[in-house]
N, C-alpha and C. Protein backbone atom coordinates (compact mmCIF):
# COMPACT_ATOMS: atom_id res chain seq x y z
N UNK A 1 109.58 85.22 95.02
CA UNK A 1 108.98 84.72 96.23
C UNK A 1 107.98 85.76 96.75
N UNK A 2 106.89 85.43 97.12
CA UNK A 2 105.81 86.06 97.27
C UNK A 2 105.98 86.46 98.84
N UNK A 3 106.10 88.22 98.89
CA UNK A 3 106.19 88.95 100.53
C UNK A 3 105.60 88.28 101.40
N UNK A 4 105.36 88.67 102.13
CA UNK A 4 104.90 87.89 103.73
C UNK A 4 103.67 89.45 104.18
N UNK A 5 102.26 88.93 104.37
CA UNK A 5 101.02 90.02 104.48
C UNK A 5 101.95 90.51 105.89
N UNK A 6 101.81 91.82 105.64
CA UNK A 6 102.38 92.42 107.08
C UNK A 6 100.77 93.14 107.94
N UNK A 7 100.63 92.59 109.24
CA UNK A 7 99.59 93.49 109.91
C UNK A 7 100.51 94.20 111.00
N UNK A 8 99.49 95.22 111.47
CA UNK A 8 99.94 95.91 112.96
C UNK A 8 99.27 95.89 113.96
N UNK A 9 100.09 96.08 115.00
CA UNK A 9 99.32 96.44 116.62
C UNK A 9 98.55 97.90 116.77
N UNK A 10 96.97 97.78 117.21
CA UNK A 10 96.66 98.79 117.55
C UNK A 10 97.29 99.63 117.54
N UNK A 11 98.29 100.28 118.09
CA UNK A 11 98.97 101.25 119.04
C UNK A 11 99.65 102.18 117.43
N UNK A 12 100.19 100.90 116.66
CA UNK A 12 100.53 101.37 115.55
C UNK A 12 99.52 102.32 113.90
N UNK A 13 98.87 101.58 114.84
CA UNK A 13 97.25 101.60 113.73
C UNK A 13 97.27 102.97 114.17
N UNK A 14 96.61 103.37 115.40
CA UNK A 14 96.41 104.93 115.59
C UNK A 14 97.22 105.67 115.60
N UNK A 15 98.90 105.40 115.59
CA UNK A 15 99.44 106.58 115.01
C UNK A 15 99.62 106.74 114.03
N UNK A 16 99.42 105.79 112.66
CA UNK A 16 99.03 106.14 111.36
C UNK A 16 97.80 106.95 111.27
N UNK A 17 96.84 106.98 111.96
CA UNK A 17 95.30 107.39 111.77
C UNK A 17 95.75 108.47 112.04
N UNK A 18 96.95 109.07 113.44
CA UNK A 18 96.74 110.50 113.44
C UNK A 18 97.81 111.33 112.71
N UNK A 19 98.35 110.62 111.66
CA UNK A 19 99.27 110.98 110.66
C UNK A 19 98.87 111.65 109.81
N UNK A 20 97.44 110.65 109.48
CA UNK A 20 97.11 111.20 108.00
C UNK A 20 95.72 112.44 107.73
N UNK A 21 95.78 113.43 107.03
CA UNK A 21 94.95 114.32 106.87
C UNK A 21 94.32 113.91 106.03
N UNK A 22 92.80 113.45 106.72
CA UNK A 22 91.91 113.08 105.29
C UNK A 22 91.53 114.56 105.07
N UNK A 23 90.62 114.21 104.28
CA UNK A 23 89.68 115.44 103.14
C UNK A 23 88.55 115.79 103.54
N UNK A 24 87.96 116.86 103.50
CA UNK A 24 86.30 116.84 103.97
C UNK A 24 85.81 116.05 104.40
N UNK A 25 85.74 115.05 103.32
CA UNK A 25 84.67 113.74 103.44
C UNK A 25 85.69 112.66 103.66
N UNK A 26 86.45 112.76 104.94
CA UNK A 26 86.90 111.66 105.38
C UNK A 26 87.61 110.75 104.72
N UNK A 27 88.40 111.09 103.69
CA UNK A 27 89.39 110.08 102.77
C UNK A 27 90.69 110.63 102.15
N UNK A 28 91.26 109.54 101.87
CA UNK A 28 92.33 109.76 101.46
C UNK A 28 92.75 109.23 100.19
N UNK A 29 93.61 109.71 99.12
CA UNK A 29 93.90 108.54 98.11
C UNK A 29 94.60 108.01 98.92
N UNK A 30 94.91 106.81 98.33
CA UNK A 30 95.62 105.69 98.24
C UNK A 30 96.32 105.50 96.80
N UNK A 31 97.76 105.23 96.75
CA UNK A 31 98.01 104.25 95.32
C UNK A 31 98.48 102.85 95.80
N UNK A 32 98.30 101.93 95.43
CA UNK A 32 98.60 100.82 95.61
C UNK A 32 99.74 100.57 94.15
N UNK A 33 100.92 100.18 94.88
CA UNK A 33 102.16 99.85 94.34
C UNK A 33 102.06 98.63 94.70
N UNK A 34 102.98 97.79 93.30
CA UNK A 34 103.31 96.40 93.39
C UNK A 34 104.48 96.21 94.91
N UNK A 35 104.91 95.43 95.56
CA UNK A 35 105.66 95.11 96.13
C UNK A 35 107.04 94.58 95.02
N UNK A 36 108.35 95.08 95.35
CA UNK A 36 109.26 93.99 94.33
C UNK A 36 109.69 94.90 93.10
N UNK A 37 108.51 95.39 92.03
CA UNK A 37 108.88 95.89 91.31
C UNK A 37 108.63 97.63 90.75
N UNK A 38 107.63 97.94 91.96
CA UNK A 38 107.54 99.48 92.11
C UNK A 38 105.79 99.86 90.91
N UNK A 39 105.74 98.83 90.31
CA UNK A 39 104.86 99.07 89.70
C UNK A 39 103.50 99.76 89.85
N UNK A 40 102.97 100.58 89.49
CA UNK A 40 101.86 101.85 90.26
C UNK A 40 100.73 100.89 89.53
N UNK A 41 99.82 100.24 90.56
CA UNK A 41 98.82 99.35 89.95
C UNK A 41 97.08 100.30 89.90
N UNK A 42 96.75 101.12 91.09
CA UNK A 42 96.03 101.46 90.76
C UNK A 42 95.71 102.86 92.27
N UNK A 43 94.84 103.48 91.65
CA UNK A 43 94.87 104.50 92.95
C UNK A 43 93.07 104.67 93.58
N UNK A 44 93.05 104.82 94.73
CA UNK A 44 91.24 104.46 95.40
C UNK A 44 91.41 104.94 96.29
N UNK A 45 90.28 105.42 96.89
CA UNK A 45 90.54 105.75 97.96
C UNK A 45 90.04 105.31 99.63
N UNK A 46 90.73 105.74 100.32
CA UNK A 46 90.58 105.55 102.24
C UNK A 46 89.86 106.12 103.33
N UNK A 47 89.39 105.15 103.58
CA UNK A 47 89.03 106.35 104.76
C UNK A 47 89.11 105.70 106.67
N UNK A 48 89.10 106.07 107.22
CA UNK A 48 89.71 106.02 108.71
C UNK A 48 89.11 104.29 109.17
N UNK A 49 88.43 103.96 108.76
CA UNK A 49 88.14 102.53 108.91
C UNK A 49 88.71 101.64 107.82
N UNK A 50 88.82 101.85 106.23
CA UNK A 50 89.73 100.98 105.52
C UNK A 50 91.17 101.12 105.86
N UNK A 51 91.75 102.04 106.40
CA UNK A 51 93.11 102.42 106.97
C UNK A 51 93.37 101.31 107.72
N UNK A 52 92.12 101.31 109.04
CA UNK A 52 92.71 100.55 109.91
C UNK A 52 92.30 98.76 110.01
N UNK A 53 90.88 99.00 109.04
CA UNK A 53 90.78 97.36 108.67
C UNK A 53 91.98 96.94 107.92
N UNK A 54 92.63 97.78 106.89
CA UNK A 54 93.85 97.35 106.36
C UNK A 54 95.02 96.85 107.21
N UNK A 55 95.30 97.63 108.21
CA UNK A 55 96.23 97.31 108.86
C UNK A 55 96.38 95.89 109.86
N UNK A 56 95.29 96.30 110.07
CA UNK A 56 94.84 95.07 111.68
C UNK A 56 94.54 93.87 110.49
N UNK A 57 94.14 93.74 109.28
CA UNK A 57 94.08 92.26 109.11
C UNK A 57 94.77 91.70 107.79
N UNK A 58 95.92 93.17 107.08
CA UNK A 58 96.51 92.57 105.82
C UNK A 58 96.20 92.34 104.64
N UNK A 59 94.97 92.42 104.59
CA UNK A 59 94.13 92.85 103.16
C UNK A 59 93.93 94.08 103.06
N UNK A 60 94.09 94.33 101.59
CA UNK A 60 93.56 95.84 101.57
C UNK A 60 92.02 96.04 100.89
N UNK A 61 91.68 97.28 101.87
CA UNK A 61 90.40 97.38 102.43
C UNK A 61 90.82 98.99 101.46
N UNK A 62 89.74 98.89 100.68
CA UNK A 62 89.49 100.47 100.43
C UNK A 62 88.05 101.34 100.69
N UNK A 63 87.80 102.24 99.94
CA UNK A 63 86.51 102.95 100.17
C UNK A 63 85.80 103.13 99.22
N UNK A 64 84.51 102.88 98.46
CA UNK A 64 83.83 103.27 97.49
C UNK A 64 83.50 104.14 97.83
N UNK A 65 83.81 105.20 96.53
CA UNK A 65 82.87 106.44 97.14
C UNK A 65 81.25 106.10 96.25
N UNK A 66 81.47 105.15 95.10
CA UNK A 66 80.06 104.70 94.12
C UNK A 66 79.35 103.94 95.02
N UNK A 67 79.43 102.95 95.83
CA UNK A 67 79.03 102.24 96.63
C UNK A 67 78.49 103.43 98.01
N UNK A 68 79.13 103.50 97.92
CA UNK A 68 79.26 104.26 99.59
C UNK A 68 79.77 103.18 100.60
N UNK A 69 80.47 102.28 100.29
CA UNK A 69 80.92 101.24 101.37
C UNK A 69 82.34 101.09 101.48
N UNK A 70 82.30 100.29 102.17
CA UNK A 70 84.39 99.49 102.20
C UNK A 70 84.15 98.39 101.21
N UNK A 71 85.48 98.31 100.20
CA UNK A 71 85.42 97.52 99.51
C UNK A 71 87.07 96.71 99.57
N UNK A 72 86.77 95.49 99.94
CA UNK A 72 87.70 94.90 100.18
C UNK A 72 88.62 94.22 98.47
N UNK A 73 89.13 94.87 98.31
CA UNK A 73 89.84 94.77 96.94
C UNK A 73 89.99 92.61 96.54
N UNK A 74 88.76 92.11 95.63
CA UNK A 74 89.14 90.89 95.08
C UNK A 74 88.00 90.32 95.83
N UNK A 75 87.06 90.92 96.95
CA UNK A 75 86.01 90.00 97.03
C UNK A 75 85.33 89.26 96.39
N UNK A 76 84.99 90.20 94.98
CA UNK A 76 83.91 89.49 94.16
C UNK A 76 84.74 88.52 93.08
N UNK A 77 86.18 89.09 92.43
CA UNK A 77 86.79 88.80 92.13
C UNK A 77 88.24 87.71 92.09
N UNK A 78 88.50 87.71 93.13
CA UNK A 78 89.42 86.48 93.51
C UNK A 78 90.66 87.46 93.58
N UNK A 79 91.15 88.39 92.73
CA UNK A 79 91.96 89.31 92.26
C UNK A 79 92.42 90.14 93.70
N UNK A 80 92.89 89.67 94.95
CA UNK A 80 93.06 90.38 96.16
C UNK A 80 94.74 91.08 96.21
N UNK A 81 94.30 92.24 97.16
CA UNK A 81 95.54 92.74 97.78
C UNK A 81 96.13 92.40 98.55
N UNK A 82 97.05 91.64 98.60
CA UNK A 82 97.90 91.77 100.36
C UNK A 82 99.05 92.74 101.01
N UNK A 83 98.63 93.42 101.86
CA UNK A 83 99.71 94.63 102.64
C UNK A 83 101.07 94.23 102.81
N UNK A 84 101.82 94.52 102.20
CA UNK A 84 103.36 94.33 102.42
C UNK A 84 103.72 95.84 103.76
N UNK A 85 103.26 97.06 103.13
CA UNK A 85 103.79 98.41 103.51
C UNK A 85 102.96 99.26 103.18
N UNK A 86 102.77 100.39 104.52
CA UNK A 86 102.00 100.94 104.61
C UNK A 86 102.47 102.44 104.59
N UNK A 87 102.40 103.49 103.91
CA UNK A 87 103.56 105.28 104.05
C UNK A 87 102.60 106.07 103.62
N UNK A 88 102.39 106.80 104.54
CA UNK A 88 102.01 108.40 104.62
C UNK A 88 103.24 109.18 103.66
N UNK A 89 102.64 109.88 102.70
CA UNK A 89 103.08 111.08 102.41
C UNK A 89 104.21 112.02 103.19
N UNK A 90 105.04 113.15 102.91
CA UNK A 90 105.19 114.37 103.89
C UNK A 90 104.36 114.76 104.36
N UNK A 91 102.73 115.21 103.55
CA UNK A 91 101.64 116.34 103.80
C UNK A 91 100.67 115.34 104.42
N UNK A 92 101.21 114.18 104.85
CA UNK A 92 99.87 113.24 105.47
C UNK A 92 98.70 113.06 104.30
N UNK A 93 98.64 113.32 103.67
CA UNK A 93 97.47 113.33 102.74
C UNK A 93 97.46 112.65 101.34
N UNK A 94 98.09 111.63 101.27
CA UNK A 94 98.59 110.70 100.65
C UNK A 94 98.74 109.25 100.99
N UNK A 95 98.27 108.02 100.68
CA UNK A 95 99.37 107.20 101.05
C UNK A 95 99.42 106.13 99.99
N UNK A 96 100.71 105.39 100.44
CA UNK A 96 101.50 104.57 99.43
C UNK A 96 101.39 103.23 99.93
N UNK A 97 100.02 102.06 99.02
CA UNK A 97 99.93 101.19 99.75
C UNK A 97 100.56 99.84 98.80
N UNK A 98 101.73 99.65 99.70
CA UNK A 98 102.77 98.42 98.96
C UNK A 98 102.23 96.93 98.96
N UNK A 99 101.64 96.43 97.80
CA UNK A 99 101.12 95.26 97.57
C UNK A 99 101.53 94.05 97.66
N UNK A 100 100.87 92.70 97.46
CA UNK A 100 101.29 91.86 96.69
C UNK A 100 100.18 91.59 96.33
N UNK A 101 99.97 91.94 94.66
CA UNK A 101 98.48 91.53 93.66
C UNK A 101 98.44 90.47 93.43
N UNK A 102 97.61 89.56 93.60
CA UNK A 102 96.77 88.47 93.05
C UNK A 102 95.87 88.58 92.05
N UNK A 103 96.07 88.22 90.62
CA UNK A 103 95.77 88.66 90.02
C UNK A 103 95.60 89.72 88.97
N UNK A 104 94.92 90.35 88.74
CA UNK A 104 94.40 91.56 87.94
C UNK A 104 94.33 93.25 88.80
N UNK A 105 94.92 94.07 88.83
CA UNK A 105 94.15 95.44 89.76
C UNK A 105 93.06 95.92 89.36
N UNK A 106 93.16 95.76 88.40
CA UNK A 106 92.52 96.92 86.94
C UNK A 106 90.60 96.08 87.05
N UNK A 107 89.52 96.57 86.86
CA UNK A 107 88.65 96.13 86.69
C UNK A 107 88.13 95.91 85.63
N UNK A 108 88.78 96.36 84.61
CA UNK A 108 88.98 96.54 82.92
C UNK A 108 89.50 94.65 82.68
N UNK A 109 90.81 94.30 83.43
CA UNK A 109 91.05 92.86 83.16
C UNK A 109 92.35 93.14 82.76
N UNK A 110 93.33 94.37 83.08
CA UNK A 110 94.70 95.10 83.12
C UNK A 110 95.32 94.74 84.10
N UNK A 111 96.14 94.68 84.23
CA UNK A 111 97.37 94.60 85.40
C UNK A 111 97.55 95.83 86.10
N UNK A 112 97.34 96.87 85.76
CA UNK A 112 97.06 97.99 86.63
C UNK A 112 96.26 98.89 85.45
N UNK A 113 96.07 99.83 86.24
CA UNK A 113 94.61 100.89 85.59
C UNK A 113 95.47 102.15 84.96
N UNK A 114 96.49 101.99 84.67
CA UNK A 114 97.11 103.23 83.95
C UNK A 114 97.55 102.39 82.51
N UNK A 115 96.75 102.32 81.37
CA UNK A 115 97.06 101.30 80.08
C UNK A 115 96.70 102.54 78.87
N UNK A 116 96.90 103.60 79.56
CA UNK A 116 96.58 104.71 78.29
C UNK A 116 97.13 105.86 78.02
N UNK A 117 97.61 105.91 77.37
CA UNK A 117 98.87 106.64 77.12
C UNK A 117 98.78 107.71 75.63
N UNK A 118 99.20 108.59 75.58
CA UNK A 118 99.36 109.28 74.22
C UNK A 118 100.54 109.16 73.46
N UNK A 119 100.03 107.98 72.41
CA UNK A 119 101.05 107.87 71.02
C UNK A 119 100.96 108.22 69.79
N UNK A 120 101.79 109.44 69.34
CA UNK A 120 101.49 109.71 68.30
C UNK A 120 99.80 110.46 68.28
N UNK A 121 100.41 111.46 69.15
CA UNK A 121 99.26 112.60 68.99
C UNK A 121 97.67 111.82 69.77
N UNK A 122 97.49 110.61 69.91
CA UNK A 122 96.45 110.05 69.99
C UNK A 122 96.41 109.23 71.44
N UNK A 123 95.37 109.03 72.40
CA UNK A 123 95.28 108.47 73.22
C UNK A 123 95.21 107.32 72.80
N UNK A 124 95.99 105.98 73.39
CA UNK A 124 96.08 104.76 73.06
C UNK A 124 96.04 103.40 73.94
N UNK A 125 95.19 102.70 73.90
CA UNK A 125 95.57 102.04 74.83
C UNK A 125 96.78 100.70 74.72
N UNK A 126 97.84 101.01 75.84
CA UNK A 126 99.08 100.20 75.76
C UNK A 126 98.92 99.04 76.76
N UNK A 127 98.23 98.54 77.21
CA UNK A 127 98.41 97.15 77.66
C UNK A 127 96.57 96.47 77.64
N UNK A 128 97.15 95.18 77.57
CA UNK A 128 96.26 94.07 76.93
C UNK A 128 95.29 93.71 78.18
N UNK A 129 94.28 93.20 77.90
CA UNK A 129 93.23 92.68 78.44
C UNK A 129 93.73 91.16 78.91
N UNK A 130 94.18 91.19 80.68
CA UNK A 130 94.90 89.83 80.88
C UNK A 130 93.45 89.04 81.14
N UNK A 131 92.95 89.24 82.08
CA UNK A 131 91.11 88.35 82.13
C UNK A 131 89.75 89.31 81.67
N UNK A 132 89.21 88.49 81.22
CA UNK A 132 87.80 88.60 81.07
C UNK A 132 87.20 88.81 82.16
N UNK A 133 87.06 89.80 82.70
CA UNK A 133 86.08 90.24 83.80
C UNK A 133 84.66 90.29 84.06
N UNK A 134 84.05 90.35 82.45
CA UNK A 134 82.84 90.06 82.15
C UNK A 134 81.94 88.76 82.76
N UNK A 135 83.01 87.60 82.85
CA UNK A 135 83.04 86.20 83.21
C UNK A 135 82.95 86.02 84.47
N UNK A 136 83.07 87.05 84.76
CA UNK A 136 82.50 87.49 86.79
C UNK A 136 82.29 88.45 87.22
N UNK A 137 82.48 88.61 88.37
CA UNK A 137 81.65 89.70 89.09
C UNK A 137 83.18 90.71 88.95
N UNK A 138 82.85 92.41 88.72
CA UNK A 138 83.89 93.21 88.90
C UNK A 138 83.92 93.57 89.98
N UNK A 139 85.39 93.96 90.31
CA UNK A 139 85.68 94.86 91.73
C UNK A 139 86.86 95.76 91.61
């Protein structure tokens, strides 16, 4: 059964904002975990406006740093995030953003972006190409 998008109240929003220690340039990673099964789908990063567009509306909102913009994870793609849970780190400088994927994470056409692994002395890639991404727009 598919989680329920969790948003927050202002009030909540800014004491996450003053939780977390971004970086120089105003960001933070992010990993986005499956909801349910713990699965580590992909890691991007945040910054003080995808934090709180995330929160206040349940999609997850990340940061291009290639773009230079907010990139709302599945726009172009259909392939969206929805916010189950939202956790700061100990060191604030981390956070752990609990999903429910629609779709694909991976922009490759993977289920998450970690499909490479060393077997047998050799980098390999261990999981399959679920869509053709080529066939649309990536995100």
């Amino acid at each position: 059964m598919p989680a329920t998008t969790t948003t927050y109240p202002q009030a909540a929003i800014d004491t996450m904002l003053a939780a977390i220690a971004f970086d120089t340039q105003g960001l933070v990673p992010a990993i986005a975990q499956q909801h349910g099964t713990g699965e580590v789908l992909m890691m991007a990063w945040m910054d003080r406006d995808a934090v709180a567009e995330t929160m206040r509306t349940g999609r997850v909102c990340y940061w291009s740093r290639s773009r230079r913009a907010p990139w709302r994870k599945g726009d172009t793609s259909g392939h969206i995030q929805t916010l189950v849970d939202l956790r700061v780190d100990c060191d604030g400088d981390t956070l752990l953003v609990e999903v429910e994927q629609t779709g694909v994470a991976c922009h490759t056409g993977r289920h998450n972006c970690f499909f490479r692994a060393i077997r047998g002395g050799k980098l390999e890639t261990i999981a399959p190409v679920l869509v053709d991404l080529e066939k649309m727009e990536k995100d």
